[in-house]
PDB file of N, CA and C in Angstrom:
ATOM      1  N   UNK A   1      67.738  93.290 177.204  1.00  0.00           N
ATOM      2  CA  UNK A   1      67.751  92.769 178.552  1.00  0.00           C
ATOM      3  C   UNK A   1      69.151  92.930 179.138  1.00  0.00           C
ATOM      4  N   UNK A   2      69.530  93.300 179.920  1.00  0.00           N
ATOM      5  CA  UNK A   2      70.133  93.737 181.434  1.00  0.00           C
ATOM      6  C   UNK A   2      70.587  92.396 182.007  1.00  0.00           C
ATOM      7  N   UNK A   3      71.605  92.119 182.359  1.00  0.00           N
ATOM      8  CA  UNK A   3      72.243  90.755 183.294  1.00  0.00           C
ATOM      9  C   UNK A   3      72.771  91.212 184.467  1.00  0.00           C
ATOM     10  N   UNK A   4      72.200  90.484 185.741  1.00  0.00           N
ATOM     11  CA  UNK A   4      72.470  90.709 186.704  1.00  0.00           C
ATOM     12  C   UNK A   4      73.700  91.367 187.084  1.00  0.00           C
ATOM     13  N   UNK A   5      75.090  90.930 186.243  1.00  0.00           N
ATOM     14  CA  UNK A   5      76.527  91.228 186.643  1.00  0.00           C
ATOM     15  C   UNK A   5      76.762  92.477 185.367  1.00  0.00           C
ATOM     16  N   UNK A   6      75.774  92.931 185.053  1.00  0.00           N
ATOM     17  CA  UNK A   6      75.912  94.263 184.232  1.00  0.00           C
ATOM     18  C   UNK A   6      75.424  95.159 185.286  1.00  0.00           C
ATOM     19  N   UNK A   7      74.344  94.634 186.005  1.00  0.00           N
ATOM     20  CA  UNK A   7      73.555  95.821 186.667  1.00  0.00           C
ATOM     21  C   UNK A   7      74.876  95.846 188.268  1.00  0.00           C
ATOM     22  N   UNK A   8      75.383  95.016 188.257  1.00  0.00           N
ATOM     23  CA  UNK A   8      76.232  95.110 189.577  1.00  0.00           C
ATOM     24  C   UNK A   8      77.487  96.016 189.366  1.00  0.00           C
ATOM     25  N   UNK A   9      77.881  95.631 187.862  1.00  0.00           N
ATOM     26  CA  UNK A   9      79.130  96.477 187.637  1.00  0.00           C
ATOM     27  C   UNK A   9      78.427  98.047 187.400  1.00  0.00           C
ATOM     28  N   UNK A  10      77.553  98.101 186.856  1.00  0.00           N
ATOM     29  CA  UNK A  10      77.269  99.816 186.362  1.00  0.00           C
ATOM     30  C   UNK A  10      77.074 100.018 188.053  1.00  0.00           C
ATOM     31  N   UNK A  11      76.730  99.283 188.938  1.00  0.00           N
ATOM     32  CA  UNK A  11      76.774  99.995 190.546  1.00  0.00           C
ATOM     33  C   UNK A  11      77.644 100.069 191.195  1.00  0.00           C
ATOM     34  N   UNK A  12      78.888  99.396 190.824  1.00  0.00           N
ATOM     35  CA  UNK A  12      80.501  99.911 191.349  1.00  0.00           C
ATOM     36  C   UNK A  12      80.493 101.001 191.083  1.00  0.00           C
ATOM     37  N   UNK A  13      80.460 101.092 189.411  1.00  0.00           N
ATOM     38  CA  UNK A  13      81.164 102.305 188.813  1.00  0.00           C
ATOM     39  C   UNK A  13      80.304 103.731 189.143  1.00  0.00           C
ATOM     40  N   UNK A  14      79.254 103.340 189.892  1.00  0.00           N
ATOM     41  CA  UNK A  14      78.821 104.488 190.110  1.00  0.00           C
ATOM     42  C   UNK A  14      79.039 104.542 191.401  1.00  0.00           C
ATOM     43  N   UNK A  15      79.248 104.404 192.226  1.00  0.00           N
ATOM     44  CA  UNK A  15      79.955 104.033 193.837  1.00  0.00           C
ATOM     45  C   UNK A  15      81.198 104.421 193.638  1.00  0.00           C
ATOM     46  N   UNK A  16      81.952 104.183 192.573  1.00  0.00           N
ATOM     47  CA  UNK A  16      83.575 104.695 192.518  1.00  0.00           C
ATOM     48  C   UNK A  16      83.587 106.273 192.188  1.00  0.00           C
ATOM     49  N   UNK A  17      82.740 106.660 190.922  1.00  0.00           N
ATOM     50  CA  UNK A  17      82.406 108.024 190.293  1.00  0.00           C
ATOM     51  C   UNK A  17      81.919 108.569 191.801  1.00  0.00           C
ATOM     52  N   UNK A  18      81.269 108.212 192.582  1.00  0.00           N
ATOM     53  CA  UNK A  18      81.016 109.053 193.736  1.00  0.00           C
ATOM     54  C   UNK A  18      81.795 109.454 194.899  1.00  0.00           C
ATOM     55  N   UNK A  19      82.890 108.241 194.652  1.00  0.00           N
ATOM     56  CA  UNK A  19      84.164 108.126 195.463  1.00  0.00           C
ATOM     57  C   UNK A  19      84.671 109.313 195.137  1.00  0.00           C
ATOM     58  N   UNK A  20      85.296 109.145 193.817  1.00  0.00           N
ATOM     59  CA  UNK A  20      86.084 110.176 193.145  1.00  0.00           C
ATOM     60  C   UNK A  20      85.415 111.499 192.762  1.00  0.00           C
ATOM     61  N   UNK A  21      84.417 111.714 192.653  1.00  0.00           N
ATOM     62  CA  UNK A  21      83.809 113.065 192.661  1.00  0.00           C
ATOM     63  C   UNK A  21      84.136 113.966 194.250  1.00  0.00           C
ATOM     64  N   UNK A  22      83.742 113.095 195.547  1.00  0.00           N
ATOM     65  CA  UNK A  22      84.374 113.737 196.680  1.00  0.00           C
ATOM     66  C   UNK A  22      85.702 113.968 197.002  1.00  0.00           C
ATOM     67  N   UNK A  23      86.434 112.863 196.855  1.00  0.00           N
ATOM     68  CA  UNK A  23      87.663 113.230 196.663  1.00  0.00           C
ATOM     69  C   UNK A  23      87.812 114.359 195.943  1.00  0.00           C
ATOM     70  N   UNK A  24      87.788 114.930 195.081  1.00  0.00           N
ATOM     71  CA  UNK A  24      87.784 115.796 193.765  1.00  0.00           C
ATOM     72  C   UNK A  24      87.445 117.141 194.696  1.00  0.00           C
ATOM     73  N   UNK A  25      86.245 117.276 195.409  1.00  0.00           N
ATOM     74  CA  UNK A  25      85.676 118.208 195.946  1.00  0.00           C
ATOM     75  C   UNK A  25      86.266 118.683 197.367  1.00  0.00           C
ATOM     76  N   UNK A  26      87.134 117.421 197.759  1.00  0.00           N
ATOM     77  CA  UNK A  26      87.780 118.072 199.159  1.00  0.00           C
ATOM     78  C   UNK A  26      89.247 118.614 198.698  1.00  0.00           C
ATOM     79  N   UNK A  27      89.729 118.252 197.696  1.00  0.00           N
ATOM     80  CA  UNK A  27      90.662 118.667 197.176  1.00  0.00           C
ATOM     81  C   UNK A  27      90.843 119.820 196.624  1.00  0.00           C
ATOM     82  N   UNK A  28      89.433 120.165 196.196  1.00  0.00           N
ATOM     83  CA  UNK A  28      89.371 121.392 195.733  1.00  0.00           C
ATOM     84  C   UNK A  28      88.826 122.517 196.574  1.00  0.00           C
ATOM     85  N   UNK A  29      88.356 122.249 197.563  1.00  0.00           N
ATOM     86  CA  UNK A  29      88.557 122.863 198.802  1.00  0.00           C
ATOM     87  C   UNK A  29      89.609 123.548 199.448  1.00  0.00           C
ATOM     88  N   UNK A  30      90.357 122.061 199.949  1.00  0.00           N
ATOM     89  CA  UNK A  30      91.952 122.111 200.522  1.00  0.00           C
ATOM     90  C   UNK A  30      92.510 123.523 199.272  1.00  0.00           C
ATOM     91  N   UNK A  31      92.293 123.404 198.507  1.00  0.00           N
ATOM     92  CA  UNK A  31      93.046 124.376 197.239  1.00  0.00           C
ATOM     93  C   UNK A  31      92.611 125.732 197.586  1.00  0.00           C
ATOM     94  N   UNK A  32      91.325 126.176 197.364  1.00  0.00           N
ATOM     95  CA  UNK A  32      90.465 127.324 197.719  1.00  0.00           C
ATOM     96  C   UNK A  32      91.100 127.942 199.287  1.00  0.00           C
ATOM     97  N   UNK A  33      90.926 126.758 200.119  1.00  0.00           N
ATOM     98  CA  UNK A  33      91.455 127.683 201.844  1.00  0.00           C
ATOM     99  C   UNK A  33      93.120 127.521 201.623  1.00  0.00           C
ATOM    100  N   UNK A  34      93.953 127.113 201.064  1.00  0.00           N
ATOM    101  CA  UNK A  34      95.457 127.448 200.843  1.00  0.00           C
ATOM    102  C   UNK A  34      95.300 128.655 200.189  1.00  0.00           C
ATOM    103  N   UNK A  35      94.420 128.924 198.700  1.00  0.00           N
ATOM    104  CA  UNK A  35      94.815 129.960 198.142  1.00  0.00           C
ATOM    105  C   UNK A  35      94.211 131.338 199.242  1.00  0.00           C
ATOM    106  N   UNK A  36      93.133 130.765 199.723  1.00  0.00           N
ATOM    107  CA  UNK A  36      92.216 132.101 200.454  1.00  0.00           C
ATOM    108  C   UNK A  36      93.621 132.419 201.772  1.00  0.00           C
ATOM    109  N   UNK A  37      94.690 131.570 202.541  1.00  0.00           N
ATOM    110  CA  UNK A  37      95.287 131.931 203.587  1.00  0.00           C
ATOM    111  C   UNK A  37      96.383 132.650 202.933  1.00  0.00           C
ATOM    112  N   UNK A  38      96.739 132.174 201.407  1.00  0.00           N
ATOM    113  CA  UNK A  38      98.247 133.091 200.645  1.00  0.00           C
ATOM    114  C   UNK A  38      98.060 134.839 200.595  1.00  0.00           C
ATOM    115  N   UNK A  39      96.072 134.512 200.232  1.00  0.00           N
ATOM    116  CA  UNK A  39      95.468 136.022 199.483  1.00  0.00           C
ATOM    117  C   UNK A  39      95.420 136.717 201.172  1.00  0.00           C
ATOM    118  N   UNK A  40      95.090 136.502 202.091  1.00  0.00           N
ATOM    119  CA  UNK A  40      95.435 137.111 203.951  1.00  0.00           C
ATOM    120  C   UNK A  40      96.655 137.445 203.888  1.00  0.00           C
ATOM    121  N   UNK A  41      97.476 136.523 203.501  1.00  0.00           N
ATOM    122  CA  UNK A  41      99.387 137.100 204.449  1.00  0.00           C
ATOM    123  C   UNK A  41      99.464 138.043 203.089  1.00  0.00           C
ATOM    124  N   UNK A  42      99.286 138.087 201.765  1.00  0.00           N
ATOM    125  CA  UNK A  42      99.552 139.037 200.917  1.00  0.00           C
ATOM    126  C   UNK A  42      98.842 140.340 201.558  1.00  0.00           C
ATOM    127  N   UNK A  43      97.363 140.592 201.824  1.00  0.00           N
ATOM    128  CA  UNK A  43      96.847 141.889 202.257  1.00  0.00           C
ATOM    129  C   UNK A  43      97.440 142.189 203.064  1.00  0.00           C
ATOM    130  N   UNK A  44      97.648 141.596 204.125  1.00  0.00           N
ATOM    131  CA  UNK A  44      98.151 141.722 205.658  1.00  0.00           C
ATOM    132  C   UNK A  44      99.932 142.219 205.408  1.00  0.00           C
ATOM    133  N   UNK A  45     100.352 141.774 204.524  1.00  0.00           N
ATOM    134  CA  UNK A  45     101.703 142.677 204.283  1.00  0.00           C
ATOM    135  C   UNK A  45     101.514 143.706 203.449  1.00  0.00           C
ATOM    136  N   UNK A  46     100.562 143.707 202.274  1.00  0.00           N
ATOM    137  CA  UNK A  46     100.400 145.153 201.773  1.00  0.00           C
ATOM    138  C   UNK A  46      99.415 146.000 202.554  1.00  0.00           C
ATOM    139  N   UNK A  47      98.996 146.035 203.539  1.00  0.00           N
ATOM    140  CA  UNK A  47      98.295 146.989 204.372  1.00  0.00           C
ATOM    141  C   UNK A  47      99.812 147.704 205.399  1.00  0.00           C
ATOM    142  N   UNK A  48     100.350 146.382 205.961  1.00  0.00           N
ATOM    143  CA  UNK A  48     101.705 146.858 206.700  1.00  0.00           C
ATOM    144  C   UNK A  48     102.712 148.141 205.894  1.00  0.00           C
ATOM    145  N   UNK A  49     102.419 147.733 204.704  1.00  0.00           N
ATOM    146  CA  UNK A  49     103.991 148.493 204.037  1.00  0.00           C
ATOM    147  C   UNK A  49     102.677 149.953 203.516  1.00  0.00           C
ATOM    148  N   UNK A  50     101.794 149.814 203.439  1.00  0.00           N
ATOM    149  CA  UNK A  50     101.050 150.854 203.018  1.00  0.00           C
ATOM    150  C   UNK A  50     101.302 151.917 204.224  1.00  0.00           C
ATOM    151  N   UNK A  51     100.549 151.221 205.581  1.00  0.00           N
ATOM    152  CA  UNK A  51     100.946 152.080 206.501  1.00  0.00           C
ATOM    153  C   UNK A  51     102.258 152.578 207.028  1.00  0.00           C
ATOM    154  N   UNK A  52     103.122 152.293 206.786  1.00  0.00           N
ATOM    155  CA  UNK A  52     104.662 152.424 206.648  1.00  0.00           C
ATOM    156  C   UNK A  52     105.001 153.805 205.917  1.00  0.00           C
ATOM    157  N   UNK A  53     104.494 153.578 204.658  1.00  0.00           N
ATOM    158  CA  UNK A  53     104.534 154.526 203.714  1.00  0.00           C
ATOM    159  C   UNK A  53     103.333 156.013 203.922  1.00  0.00           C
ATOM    160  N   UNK A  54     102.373 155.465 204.688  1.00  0.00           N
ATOM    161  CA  UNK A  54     101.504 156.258 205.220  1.00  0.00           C
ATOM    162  C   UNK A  54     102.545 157.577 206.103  1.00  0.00           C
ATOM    163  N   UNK A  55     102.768 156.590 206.909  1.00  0.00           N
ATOM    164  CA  UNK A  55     103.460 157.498 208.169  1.00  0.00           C
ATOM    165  C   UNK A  55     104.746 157.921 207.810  1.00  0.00           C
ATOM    166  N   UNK A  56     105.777 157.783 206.347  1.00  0.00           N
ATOM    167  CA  UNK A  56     106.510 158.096 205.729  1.00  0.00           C
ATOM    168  C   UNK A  56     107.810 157.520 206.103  1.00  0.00           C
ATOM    169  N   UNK A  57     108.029 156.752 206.712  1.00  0.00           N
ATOM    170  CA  UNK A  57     109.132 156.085 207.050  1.00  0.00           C
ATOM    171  C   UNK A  57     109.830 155.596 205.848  1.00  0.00           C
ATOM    172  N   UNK A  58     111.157 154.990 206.191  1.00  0.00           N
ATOM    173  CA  UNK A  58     112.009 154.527 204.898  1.00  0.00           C
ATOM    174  C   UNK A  58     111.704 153.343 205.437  1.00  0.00           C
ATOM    175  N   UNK A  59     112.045 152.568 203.981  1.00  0.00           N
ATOM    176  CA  UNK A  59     111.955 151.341 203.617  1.00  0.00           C
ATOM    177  C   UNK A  59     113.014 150.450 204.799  1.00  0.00           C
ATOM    178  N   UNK A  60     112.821 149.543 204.970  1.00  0.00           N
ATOM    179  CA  UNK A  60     113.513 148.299 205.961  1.00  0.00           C
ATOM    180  C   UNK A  60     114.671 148.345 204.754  1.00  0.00           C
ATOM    181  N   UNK A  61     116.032 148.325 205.675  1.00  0.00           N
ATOM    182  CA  UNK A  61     117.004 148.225 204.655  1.00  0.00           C
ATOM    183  C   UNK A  61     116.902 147.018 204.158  1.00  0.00           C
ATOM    184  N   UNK A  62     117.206 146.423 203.212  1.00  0.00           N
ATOM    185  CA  UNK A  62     117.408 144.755 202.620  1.00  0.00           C
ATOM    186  C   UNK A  62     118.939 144.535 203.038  1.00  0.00           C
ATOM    187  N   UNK A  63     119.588 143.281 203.442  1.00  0.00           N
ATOM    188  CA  UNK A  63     120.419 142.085 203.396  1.00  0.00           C
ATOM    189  C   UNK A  63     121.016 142.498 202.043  1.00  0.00           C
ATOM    190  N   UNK A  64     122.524 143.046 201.702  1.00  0.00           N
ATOM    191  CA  UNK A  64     122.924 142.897 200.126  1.00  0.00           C
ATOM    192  C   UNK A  64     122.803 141.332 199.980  1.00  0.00           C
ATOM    193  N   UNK A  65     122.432 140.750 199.148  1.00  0.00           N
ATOM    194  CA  UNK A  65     122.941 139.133 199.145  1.00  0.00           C
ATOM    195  C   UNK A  65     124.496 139.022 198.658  1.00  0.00           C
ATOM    196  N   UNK A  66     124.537 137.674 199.260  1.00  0.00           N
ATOM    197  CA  UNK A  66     125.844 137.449 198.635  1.00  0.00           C
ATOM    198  C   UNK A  66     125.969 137.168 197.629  1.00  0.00           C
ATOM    199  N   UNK A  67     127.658 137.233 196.971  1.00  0.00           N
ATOM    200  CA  UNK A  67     127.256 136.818 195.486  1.00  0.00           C
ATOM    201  C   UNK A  67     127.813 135.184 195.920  1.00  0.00           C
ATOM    202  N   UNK A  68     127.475 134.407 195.115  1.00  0.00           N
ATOM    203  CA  UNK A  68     128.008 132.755 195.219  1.00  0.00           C
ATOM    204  C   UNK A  68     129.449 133.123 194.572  1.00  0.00           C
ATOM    205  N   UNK A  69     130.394 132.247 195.401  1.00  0.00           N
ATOM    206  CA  UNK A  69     131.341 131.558 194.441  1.00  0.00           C
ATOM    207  C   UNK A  69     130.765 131.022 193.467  1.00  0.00           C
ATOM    208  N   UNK A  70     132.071 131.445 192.182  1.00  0.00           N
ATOM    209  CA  UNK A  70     131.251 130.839 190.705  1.00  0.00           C
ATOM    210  C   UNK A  70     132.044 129.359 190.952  1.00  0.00           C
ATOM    211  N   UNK A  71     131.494 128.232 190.217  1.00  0.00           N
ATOM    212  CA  UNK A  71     132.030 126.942 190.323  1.00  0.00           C
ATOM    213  C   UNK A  71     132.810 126.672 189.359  1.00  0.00           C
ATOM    214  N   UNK A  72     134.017 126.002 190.146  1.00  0.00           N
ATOM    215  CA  UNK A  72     135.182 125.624 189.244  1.00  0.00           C
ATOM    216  C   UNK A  72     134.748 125.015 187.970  1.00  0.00           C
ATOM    217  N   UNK A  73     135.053 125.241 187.053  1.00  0.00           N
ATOM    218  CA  UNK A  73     134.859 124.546 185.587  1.00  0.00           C
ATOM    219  C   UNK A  73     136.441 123.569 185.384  1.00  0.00           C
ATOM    220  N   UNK A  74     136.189 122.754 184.927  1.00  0.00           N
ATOM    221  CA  UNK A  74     137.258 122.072 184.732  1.00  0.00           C
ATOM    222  C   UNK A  74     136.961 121.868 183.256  1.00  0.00           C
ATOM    223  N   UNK A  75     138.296 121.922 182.529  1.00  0.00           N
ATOM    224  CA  UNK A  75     138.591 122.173 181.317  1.00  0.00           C
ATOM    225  C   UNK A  75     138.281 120.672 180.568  1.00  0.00           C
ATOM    226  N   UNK A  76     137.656 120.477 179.285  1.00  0.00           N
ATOM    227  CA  UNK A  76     137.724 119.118 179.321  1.00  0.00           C
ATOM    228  C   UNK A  76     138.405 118.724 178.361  1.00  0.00           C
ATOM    229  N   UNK A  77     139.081 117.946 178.397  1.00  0.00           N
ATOM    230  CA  UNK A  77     140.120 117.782 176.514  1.00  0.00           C
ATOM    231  C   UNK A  77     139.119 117.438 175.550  1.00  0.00           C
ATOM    232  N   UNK A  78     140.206 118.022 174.607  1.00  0.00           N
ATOM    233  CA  UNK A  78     139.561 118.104 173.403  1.00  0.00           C
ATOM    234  C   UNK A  78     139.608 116.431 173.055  1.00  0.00           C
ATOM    235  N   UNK A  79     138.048 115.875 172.334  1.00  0.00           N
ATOM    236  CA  UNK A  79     138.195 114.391 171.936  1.00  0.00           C
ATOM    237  C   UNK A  79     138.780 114.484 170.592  1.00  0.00           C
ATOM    238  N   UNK A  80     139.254 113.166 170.791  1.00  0.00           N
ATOM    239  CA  UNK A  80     139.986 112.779 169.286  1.00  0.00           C
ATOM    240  C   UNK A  80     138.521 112.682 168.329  1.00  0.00           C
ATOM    241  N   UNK A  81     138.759 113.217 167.202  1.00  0.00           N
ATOM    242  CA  UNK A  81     137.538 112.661 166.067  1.00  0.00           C
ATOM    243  C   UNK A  81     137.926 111.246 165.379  1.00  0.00           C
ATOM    244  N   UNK A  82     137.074 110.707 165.372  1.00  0.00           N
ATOM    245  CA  UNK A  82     137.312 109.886 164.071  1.00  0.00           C
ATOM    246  C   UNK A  82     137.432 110.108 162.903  1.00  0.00           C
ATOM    247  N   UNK A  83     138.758 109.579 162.009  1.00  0.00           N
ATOM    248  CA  UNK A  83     138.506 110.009 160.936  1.00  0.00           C
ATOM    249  C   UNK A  83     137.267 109.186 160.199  1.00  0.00           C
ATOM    250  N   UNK A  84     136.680 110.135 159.429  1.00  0.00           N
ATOM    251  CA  UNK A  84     135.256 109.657 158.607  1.00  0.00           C
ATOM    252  C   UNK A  84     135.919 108.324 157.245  1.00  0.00           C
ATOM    253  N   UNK A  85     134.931 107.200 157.356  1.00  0.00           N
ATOM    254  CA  UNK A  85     135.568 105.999 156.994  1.00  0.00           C
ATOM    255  C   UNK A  85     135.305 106.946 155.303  1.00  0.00           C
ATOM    256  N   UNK A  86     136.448 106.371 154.321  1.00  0.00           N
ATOM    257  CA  UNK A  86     136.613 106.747 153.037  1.00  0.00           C
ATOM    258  C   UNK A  86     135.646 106.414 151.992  1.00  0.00           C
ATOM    259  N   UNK A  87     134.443 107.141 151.438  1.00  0.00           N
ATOM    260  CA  UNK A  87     133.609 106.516 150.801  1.00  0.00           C
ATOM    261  C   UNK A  87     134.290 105.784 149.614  1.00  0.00           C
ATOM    262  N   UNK A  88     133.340 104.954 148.817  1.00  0.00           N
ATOM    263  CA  UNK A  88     134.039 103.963 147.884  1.00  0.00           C
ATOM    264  C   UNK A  88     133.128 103.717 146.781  1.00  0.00           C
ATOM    265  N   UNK A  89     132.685 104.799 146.366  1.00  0.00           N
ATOM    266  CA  UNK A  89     132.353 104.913 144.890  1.00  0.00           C
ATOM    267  C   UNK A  89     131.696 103.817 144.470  1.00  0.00           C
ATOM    268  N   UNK A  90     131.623 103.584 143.199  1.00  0.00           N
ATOM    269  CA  UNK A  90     130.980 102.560 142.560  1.00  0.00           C
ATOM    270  C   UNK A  90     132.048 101.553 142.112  1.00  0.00           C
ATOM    271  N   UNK A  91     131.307 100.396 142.209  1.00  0.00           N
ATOM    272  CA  UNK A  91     131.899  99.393 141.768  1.00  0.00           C
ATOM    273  C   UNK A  91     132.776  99.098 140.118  1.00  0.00           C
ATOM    274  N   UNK A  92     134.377  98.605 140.236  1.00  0.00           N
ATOM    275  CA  UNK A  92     134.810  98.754 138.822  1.00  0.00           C
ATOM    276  C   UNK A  92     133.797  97.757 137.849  1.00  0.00           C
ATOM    277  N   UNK A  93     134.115  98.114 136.945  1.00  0.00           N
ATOM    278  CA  UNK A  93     133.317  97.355 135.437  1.00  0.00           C
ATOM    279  C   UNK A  93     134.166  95.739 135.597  1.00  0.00           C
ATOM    280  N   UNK A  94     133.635  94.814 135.356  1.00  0.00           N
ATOM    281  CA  UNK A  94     134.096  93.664 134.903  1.00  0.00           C
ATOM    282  C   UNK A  94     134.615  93.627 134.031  1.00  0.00           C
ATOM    283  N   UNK A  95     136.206  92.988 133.833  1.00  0.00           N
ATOM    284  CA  UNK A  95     136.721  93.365 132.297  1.00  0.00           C
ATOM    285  C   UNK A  95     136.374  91.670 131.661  1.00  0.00           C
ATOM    286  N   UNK A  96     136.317  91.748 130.643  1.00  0.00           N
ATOM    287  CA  UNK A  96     135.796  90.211 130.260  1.00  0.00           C
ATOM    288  C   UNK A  96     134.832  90.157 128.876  1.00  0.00           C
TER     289      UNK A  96
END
């Protein structure tokens, strides 16, 4: 037998699972039309440079980049070590 506040909770959780299943599904949507608008501007520039190359033109010169200043390093002193504490063997014999 089944108790009223069993049958109420298994009907959240299936009200939430339905929540989260759509969520799930618009998300994965949103994903599909981002990737489907990346896979357009990719054709749409390799059709451009195809026809480019069609009609034999040279390449668009590129920008040399710059190089960066490299960043100052500052030297760091050398740390003092500790000297390692003196191990201490075994204990002397009791004379007696």
């Amino acid at each position: 037998m089944t108790t009223s506040y069993k049958k109420e909770a298994i009907k959240e959780l299936k009200a939430q699972k339905k929540l989260e299943r759509e969520a799930e599904a618009e998300a994965l949507s949103a994903k599909i039309a981002e990737q489907a608008k990346a896979d357009a501007e990719n054709e749409a520039r390799l059709a451009k440079k195809l026809a480019r190359i069609a009609k034999g033109e040279p390449a668009p010169a590129e920008p040399e980049p710059t190089p960066e200043p490299e960043p100052v390093v500052e030297e760091e002193k050398p740390v003092a070590k500790k000297p390692a504490p003196k191990k201490r063997g075994r204990p002397a014999k009791k004379k007696g």
